[in-house]
Every structure is written in structure tokens, then in C-alpha cells.
C-alpha atoms as a PDB file:
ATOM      1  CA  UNK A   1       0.000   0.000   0.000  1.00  0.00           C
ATOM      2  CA  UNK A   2       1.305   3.369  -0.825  1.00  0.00           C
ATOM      3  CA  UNK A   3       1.208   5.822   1.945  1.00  0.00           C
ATOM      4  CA  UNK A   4       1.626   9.857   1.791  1.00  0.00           C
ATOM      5  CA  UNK A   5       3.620  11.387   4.527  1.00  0.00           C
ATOM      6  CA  UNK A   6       5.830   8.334   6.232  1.00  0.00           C
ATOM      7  CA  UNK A   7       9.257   8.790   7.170  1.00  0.00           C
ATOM      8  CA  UNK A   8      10.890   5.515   6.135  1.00  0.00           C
ATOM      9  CA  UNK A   9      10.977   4.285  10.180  1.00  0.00           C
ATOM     10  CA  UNK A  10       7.580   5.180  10.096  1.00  0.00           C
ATOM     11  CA  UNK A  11       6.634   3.355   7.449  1.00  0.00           C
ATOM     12  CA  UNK A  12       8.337   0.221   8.520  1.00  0.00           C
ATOM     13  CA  UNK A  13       6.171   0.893  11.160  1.00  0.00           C
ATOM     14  CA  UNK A  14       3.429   1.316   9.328  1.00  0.00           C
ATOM     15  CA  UNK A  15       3.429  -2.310   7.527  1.00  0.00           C
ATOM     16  CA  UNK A  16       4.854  -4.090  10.321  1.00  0.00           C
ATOM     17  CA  UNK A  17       1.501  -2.808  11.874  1.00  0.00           C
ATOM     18  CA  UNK A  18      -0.536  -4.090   8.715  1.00  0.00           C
ATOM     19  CA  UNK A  19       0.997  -7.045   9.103  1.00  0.00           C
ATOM     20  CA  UNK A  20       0.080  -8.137  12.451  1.00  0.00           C
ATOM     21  CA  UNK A  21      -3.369  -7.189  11.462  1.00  0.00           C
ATOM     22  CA  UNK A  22      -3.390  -9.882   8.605  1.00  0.00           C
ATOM     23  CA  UNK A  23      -2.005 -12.353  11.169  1.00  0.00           C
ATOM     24  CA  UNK A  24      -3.597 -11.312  14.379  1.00  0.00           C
ATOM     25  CA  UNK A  25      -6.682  -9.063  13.719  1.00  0.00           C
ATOM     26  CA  UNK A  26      -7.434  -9.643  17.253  1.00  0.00           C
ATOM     27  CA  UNK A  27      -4.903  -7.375  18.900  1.00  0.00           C
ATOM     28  CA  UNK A  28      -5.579  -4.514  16.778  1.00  0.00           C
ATOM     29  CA  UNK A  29      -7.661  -1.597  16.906  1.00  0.00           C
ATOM     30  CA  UNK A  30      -9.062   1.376  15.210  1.00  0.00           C
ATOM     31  CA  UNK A  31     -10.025   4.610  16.530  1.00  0.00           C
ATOM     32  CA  UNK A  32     -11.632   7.273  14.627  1.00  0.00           C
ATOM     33  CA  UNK A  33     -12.974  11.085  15.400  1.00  0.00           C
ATOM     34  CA  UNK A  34     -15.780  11.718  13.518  1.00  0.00           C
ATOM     35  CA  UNK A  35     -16.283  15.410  12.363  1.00  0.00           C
ATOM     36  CA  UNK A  36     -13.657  16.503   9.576  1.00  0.00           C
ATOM     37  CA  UNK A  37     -12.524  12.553   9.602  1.00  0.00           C
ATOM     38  CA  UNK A  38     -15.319  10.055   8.754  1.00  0.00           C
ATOM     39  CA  UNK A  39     -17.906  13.196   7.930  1.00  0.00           C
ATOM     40  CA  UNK A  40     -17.520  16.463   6.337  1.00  0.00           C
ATOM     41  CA  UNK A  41     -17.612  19.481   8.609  1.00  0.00           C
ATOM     42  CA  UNK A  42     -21.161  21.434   7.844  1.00  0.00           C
ATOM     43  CA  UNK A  43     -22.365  24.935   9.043  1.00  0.00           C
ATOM     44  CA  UNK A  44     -25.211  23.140  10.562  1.00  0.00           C
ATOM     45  CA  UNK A  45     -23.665  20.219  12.893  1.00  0.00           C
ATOM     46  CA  UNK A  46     -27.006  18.094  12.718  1.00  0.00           C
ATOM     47  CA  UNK A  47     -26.373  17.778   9.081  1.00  0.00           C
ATOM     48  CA  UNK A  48     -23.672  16.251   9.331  1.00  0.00           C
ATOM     49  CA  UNK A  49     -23.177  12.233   8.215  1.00  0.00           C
ATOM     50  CA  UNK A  50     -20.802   9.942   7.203  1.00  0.00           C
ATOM     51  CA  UNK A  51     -19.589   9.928   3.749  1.00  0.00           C
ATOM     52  CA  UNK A  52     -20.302   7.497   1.319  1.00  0.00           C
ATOM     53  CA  UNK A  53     -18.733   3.737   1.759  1.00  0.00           C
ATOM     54  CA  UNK A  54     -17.431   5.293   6.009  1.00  0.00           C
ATOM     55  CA  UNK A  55     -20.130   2.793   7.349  1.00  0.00           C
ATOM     56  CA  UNK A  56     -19.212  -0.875   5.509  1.00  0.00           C
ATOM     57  CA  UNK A  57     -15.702   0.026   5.991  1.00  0.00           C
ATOM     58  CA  UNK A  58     -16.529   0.332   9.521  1.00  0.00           C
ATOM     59  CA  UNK A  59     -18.813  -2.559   9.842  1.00  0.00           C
ATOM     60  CA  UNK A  60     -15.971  -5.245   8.257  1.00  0.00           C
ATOM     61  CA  UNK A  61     -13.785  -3.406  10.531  1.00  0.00           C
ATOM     62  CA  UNK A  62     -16.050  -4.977  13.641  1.00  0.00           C
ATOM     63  CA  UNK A  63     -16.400  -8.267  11.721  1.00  0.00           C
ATOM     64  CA  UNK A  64     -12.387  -8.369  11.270  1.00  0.00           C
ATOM     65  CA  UNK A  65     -10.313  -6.661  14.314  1.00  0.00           C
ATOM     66  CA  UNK A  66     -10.398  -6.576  18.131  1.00  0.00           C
ATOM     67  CA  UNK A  67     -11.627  -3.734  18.987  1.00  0.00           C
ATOM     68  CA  UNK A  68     -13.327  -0.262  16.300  1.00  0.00           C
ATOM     69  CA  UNK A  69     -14.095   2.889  18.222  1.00  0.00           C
ATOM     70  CA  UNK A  70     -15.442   6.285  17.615  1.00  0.00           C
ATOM     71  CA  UNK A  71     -13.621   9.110  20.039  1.00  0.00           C
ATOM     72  CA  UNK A  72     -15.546  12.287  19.286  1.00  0.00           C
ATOM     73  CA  UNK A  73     -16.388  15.673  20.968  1.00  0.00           C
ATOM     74  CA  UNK A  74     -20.596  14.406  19.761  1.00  0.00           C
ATOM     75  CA  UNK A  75     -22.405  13.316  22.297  1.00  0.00           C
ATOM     76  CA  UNK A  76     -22.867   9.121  22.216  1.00  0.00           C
ATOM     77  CA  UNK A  77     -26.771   9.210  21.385  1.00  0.00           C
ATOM     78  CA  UNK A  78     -25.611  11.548  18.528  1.00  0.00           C
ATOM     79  CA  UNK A  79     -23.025   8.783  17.163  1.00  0.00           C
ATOM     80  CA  UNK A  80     -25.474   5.969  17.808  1.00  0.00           C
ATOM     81  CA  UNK A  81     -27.819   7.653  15.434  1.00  0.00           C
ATOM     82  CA  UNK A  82     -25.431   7.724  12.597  1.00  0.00           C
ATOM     83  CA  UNK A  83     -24.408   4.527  13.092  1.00  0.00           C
ATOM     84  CA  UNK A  84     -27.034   2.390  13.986  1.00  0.00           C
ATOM     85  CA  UNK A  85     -26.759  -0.373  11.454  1.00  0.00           C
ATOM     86  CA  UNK A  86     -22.737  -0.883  12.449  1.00  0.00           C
ATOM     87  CA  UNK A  87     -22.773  -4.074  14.412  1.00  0.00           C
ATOM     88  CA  UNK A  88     -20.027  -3.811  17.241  1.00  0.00           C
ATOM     89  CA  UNK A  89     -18.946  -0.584  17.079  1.00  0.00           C
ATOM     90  CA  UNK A  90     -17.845   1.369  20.245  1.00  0.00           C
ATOM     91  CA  UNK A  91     -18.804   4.722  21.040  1.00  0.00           C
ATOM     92  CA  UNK A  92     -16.733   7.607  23.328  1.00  0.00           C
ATOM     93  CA  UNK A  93     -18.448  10.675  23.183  1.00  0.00           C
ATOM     94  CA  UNK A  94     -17.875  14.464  24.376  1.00  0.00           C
ATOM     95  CA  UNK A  95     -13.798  14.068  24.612  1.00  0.00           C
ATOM     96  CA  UNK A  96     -14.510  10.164  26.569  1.00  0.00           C
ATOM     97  CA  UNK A  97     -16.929  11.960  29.318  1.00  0.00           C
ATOM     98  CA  UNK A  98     -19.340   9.720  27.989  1.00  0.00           C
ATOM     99  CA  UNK A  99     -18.873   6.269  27.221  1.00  0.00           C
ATOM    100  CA  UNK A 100     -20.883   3.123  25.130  1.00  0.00           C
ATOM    101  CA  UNK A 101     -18.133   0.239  25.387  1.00  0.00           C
ATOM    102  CA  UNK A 102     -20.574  -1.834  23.203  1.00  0.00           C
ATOM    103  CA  UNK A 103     -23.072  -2.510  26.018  1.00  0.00           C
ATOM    104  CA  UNK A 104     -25.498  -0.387  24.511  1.00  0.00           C
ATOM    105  CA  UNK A 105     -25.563   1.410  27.982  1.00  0.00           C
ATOM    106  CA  UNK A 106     -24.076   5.289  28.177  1.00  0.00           C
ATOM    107  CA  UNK A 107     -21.725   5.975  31.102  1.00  0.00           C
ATOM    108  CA  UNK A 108     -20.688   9.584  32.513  1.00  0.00           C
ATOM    109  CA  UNK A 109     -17.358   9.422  33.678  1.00  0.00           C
ATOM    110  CA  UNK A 110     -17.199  10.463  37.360  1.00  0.00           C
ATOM    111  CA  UNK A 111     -15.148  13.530  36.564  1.00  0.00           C
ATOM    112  CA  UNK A 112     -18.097  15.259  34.895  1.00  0.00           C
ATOM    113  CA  UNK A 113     -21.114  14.199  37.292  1.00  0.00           C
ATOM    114  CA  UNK A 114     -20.596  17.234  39.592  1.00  0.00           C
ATOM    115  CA  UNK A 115     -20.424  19.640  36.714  1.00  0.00           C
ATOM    116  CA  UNK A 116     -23.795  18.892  35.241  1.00  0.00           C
ATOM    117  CA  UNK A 117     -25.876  21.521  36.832  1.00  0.00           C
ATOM    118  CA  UNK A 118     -23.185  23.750  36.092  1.00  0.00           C
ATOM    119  CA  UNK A 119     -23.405  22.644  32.283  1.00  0.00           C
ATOM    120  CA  UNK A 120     -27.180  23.161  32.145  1.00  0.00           C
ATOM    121  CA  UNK A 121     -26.599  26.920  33.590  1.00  0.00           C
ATOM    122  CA  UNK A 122     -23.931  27.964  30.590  1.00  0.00           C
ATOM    123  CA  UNK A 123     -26.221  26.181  28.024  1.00  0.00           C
ATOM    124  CA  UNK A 124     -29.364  28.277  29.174  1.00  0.00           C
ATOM    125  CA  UNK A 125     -27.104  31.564  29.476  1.00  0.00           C
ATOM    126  CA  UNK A 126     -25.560  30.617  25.847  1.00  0.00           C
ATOM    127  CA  UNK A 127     -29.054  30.240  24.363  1.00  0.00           C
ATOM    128  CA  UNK A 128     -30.277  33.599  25.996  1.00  0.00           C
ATOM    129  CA  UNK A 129     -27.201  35.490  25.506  1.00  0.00           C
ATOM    130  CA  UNK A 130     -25.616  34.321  22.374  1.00  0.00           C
ATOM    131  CA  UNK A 131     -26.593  35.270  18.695  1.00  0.00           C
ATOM    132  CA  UNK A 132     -28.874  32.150  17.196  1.00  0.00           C
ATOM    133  CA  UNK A 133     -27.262  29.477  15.596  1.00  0.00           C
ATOM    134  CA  UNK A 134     -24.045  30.200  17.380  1.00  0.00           C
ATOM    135  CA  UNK A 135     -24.581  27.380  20.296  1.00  0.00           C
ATOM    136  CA  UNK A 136     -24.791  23.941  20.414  1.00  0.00           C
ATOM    137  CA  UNK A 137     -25.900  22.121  24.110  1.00  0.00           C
ATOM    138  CA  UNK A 138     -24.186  18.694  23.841  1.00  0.00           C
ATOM    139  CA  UNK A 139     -25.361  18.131  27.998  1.00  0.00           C
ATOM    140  CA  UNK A 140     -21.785  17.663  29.148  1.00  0.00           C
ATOM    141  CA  UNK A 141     -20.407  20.178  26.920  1.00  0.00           C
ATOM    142  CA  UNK A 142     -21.265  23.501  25.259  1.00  0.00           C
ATOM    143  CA  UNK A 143     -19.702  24.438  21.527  1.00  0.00           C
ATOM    144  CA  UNK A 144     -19.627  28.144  20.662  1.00  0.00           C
ATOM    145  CA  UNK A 145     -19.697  27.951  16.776  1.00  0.00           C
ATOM    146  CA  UNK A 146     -18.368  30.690  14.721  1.00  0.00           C
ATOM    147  CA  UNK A 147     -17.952  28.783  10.736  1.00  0.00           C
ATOM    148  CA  UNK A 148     -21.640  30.405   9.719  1.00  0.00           C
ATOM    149  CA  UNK A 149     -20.403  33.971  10.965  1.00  0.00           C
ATOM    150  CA  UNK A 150     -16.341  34.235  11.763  1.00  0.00           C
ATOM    151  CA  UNK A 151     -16.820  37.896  12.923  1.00  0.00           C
ATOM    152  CA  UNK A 152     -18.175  36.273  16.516  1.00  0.00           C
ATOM    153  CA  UNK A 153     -14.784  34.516  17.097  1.00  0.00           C
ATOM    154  CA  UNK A 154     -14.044  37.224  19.838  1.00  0.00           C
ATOM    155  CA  UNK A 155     -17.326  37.231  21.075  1.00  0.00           C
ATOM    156  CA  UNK A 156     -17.816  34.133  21.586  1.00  0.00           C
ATOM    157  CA  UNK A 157     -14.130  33.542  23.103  1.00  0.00           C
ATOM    158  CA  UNK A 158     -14.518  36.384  25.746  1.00  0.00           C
ATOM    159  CA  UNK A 159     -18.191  35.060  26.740  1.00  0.00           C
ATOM    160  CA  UNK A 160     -16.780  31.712  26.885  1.00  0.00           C
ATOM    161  CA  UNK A 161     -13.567  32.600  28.745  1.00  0.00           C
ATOM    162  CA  UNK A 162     -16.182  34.538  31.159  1.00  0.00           C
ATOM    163  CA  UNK A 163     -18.055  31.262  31.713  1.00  0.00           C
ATOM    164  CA  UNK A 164     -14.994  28.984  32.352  1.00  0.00           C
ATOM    165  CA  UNK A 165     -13.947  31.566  35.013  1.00  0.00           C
ATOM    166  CA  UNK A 166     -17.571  31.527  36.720  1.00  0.00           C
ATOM    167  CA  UNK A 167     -18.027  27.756  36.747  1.00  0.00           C
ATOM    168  CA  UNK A 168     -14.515  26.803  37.124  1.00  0.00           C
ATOM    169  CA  UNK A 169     -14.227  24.715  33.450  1.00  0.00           C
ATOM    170  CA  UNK A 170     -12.234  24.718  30.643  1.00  0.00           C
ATOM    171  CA  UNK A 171     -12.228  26.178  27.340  1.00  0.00           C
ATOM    172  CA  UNK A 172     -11.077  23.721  24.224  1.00  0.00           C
ATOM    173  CA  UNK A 173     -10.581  25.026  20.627  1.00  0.00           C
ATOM    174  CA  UNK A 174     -11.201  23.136  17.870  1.00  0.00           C
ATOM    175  CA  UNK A 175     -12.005  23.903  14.232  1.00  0.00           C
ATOM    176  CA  UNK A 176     -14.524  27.025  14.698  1.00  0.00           C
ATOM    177  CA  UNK A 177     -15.802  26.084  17.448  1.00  0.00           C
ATOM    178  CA  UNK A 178     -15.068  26.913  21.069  1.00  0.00           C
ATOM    179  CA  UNK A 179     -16.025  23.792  23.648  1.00  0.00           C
ATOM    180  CA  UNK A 180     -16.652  24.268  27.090  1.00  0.00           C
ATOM    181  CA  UNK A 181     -15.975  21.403  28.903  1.00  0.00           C
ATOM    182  CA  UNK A 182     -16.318  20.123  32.940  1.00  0.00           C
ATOM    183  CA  UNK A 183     -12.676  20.446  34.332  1.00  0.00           C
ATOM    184  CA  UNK A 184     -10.105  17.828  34.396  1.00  0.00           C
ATOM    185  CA  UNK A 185      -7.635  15.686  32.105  1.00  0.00           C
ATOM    186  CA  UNK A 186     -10.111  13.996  30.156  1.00  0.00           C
ATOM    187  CA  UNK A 187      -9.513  14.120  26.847  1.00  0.00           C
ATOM    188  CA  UNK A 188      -9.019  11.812  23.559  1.00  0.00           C
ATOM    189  CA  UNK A 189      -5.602  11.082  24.826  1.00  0.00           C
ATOM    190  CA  UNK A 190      -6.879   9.614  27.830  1.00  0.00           C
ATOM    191  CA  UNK A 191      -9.461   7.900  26.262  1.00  0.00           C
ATOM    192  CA  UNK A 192      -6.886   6.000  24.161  1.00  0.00           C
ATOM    193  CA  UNK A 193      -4.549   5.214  27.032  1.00  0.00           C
ATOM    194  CA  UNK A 194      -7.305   3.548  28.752  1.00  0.00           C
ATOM    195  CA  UNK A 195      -8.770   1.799  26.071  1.00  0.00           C
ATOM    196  CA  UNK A 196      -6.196  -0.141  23.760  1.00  0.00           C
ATOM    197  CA  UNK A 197      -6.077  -2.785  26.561  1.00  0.00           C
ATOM    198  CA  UNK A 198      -4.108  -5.509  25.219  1.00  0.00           C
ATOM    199  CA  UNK A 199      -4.287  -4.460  21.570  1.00  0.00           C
ATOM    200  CA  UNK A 200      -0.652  -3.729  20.468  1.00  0.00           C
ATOM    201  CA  UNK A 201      -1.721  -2.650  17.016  1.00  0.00           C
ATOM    202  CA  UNK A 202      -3.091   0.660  17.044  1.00  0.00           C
ATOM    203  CA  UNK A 203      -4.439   3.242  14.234  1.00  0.00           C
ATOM    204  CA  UNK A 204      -6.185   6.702  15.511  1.00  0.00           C
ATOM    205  CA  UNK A 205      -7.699   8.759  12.842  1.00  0.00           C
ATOM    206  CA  UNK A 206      -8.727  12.538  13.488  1.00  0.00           C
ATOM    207  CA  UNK A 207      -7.623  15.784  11.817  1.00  0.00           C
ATOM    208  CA  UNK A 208      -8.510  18.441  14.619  1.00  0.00           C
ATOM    209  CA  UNK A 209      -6.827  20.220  17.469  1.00  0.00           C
ATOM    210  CA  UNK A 210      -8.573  17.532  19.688  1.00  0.00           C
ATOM    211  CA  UNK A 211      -7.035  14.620  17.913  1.00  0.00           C
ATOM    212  CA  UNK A 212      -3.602  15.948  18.803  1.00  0.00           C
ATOM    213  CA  UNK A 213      -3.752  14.449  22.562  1.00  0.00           C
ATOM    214  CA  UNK A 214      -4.477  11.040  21.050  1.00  0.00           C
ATOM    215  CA  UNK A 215      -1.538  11.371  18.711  1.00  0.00           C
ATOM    216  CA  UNK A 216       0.682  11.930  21.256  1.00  0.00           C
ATOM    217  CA  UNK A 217      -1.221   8.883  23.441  1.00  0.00           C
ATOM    218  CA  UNK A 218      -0.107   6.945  20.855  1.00  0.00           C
ATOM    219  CA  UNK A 219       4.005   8.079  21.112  1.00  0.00           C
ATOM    220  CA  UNK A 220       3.872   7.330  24.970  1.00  0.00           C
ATOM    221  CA  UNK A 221       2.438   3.854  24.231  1.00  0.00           C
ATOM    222  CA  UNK A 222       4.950   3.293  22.197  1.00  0.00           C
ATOM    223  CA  UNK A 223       8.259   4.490  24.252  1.00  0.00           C
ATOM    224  CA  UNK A 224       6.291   2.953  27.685  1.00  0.00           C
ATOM    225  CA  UNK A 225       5.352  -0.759  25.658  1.00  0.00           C
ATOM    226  CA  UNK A 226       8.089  -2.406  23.516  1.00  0.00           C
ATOM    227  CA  UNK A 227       5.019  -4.477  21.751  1.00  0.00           C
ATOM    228  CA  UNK A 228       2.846  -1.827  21.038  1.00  0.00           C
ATOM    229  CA  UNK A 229       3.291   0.140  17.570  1.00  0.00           C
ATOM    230  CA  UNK A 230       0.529   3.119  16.426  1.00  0.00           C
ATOM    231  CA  UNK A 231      -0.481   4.583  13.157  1.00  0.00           C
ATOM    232  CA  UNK A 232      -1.459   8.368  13.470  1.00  0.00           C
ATOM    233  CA  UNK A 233      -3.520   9.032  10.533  1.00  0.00           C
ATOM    234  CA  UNK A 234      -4.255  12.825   9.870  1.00  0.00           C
ATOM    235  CA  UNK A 235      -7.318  13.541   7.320  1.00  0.00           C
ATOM    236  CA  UNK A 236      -6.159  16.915   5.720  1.00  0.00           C
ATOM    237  CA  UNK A 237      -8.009  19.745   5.588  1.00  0.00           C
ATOM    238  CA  UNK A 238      -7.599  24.012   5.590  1.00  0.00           C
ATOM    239  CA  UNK A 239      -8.152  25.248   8.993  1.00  0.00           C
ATOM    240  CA  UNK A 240      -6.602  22.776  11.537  1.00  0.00           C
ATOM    241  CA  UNK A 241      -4.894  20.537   8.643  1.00  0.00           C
ATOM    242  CA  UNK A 242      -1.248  21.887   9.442  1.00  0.00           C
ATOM    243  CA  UNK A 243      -0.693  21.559  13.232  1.00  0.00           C
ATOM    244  CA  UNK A 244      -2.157  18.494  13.052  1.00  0.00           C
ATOM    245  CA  UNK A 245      -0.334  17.055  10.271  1.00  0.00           C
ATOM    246  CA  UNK A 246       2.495  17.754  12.443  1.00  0.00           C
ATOM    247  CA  UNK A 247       1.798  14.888  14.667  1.00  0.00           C
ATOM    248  CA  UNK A 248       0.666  12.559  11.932  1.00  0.00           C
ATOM    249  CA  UNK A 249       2.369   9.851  10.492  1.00  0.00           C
ATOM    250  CA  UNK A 250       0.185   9.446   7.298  1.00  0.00           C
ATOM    251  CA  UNK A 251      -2.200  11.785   5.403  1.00  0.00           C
ATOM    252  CA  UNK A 252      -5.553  11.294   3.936  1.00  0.00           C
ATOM    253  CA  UNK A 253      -6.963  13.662   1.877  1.00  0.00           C
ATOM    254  CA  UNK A 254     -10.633  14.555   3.416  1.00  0.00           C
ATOM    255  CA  UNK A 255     -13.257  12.213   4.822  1.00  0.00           C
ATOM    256  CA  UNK A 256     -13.780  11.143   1.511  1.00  0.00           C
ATOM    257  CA  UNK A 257     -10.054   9.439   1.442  1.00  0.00           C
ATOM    258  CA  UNK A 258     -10.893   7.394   4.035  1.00  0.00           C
ATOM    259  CA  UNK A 259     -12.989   4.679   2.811  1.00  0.00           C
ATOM    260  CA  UNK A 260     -10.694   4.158  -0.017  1.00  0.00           C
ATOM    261  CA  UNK A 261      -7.359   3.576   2.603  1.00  0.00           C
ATOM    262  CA  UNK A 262      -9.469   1.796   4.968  1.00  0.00           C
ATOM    263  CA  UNK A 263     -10.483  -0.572   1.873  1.00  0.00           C
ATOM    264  CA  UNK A 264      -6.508  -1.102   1.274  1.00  0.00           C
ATOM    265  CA  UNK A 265      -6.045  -2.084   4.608  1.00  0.00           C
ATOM    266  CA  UNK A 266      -8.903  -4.602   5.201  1.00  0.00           C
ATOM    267  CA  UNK A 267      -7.935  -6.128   1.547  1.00  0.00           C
ATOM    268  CA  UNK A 268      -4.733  -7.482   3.608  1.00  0.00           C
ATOM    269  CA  UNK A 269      -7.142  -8.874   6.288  1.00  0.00           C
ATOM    270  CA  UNK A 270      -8.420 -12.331   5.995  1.00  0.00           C
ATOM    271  CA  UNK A 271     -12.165 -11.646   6.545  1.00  0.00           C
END
């Protein structure tokens, strides 16, 4: 398989990780964001979907390897809705505060449980105080959106900054969006340090600011587990693209790409 953007030890990498998978699908993994990776970014983010051919890639995925997870800032019930019909698939939501390990049951990670009446308060003020459009209440989260109208980056920053100073959380950028988020370490990072388990194949997927901690998850595996080897795929794009291209090992070009590599790796599977 031809690869863009591998350094030749990371490509050695890179197909010494493929090959595991076509010998021992059952101690690898795959990890994948969702917006900007496995769905084009949209003004309106409940028009967002997966692109064409994202969902059978993801369903032999299941079928073939141990373990195929979503790690997205969405909320679960919002990933469960656009992927009903994937058989297996595991779900973290809002940065891993919420979590559907493939029980079909949604757990809030003890971190965020005190913060939830604080939540609710900054989604009411947001909806009162903040131009239309502009916020999205995710219930453990609260994105400030600024792609429809860019002149409310500041405003929404200061009011945002305001909020994480009254309630005590923190403030996440991502891809024209601010996130306000319950306190604490929690991020994708974490969710991948926790999760790979005894997988020691590992490819994450993401191409926003967010997706950064779980690229660098995947560099501490790797010094702190002499069997473990990652894959950091970046899906290009204009606005976050460069920083985190920095961190990746290979490049996709848009969600789009994706099916197509995904379809090159699972052709050296035995299904």
C-alpha cells in the first residue's frame, strides 16, 4: 500500500503494523474522530453524516479486528444515530466523558457528574445570551460555533472565557468552534490510554486540534510498551490541517479518502 507522509521508520512501522493485522486481527484496533474525519464538517452540525462507503468500511472493521471505536467531541446518542446499522462498534463521546463500550448502555465518567448543573446553567445563558445558531448544548459540553459567521470569534471567546472563570471549566478550541468542557484531564488522549487494553496494534484517525492528545497517546504507548506500535492518521483539511499534520504519520486527503485507505487495509485482512 502506498502511503503519503511516512518517514521511512515510520513506514516500517506502518506495515509491520498491517501485518500483524493480517495475522492477528485480534490485537488490533481502530479509533476514529468523527467530524472533519469520517464526515464532512457542515455549518449546521445536525447535518452532518458519514460519507459514502465510512459505514461498511466500519462494519468489516467490527467483523475483522479486536476492537473499532469512535472518540468524538458528539455526544454518544448523537453517534449511535449515525451509526445504527454498524454491528459492534464502540462509542466515546464528548472528549470520553461519555462512554458506550458496546453494552449499549451510556456511562458519565465520574469527573463530569458534579459539573452537570453547572453545564445546564452555561447552556441556558448561551441560548439567551448568544446570537442564534451560534450554540450547540451537547449536555456535558457547550460548543460556541463561529464557521456560519467568523466575525463572533471574539465574542464568543470572551463570553466563553467569562463562563470557564464563573463555573470553574475549561475552554477547548477546535475547528470554529469553542467547547466548554467540565474540568479535568479527560480528553481523547486519555481515552486512548485507557482503552487499547491488550491491543498492540493501534491506528487513531482525526484531523482536529482535539485529535492531537491522542496522537501523542499513541508516542507514549509506544516508548512505555516495547510491543505496542501506532499509526497516526491525519485527514487533511484548511483550517486545523497543518498543526495536526504535524503529529501525523500518514495523510488522507478529506473524509472522503478514508474509505478508499481503509479498503486497502482490510484487503490485507483475511475476513
Amino acid at each position: 500500500m502506498s502511503v503519503e507522509g511516512l518517514g521511512s521508520d515510520r513506514l516500517l512501522a506502518f506495515h509491520e503494523a498491517l501485518a500483524t493485522g493480517a495475522v492477528a486481527p485480534a490485537e488490533c484496533g481502530f479509533f476514529f474522530d468523527f467530524d472533519g474525519t469520517l464526515a464532512q464538517v457542515q455549518d449546521d452540525p445536525e447535518a452532518v453524516y458519514p460519507v459514502p462507503g465510512v459505514e461498511a468500511c466500519l462494519g468489516a472493521l467490527c467483523r475483522a479486528y479486536g476492537r473499532v471505536a469512535i472518540v468524538s467531541a458528539r455526544p454518544v446518542g448523537f453517534l449511535r444515530s449515525r451509526f445504527r446499522d454498524v454491528l459492534g462498534l464502540q462509542f466515546f463521546g464528548l472528549y470520553g466523558l461519555e462512554a458506550d463500550a458496546g453494552t449499549g448502555e451510556v456511562r458519565t465518567h465520574p469527573t463530569a457528574e458534579p459539573f452537570v448543573p453547572a453545564m445546564a446553567e452555561v447552556a441556558r445563558r448561551a441560548r439567551t445570551e448568544l446570537p442564534p445558531g451560534a450554540v450547540e448544548d451537547k449536555g456535558l459540553t457547550v460548543a460556541l460555533h463561529y464557521r456560519r459567521h467568523p466575525e463572533l470569534a471574539g465574542t464568543l471567546l470572551a463570553w466563553g472565557e467569562a463562563q470557564t472563570a464563573r463555573h470553574g471549566l475549561r475552554l477547548q478550541h477546535g475547528r470554529m468552534v469553542y467547547e466548554l468542557k467540565p474540568p479535568g484531564e479527560r480528553n481523547k488522549g486519555t481515552v486512548l490510554r485507557e482503552e487499547t487494553g491488550s491491543l498492540k496494534r493501534v491506528m487513531y484517525f482525526g484531523d482536529d486540534l482535539g485529535d492531537i492528545a491522542a496522537f501523542e497517546a499513541i508516542v507514549d504507548l509506544e516508548h512505555n510498551r516495547p510491543d505496542f506500535l501506532g499509526v497516526r492518521v491525519v485527514v487533511s483539511n484548511d483550517e486545523t490541517g497543518g498543526p495536526v499534520a504535524a503529529h501525523a504519520d500518514v495523510r488522507v486527503q478529506r473524509p472522503e479518502g478514508v474509505p478508499n485507505f481503509l479498503r486497502q487495509v482490510l484487503s490485507l485482512t483475511p475476513l
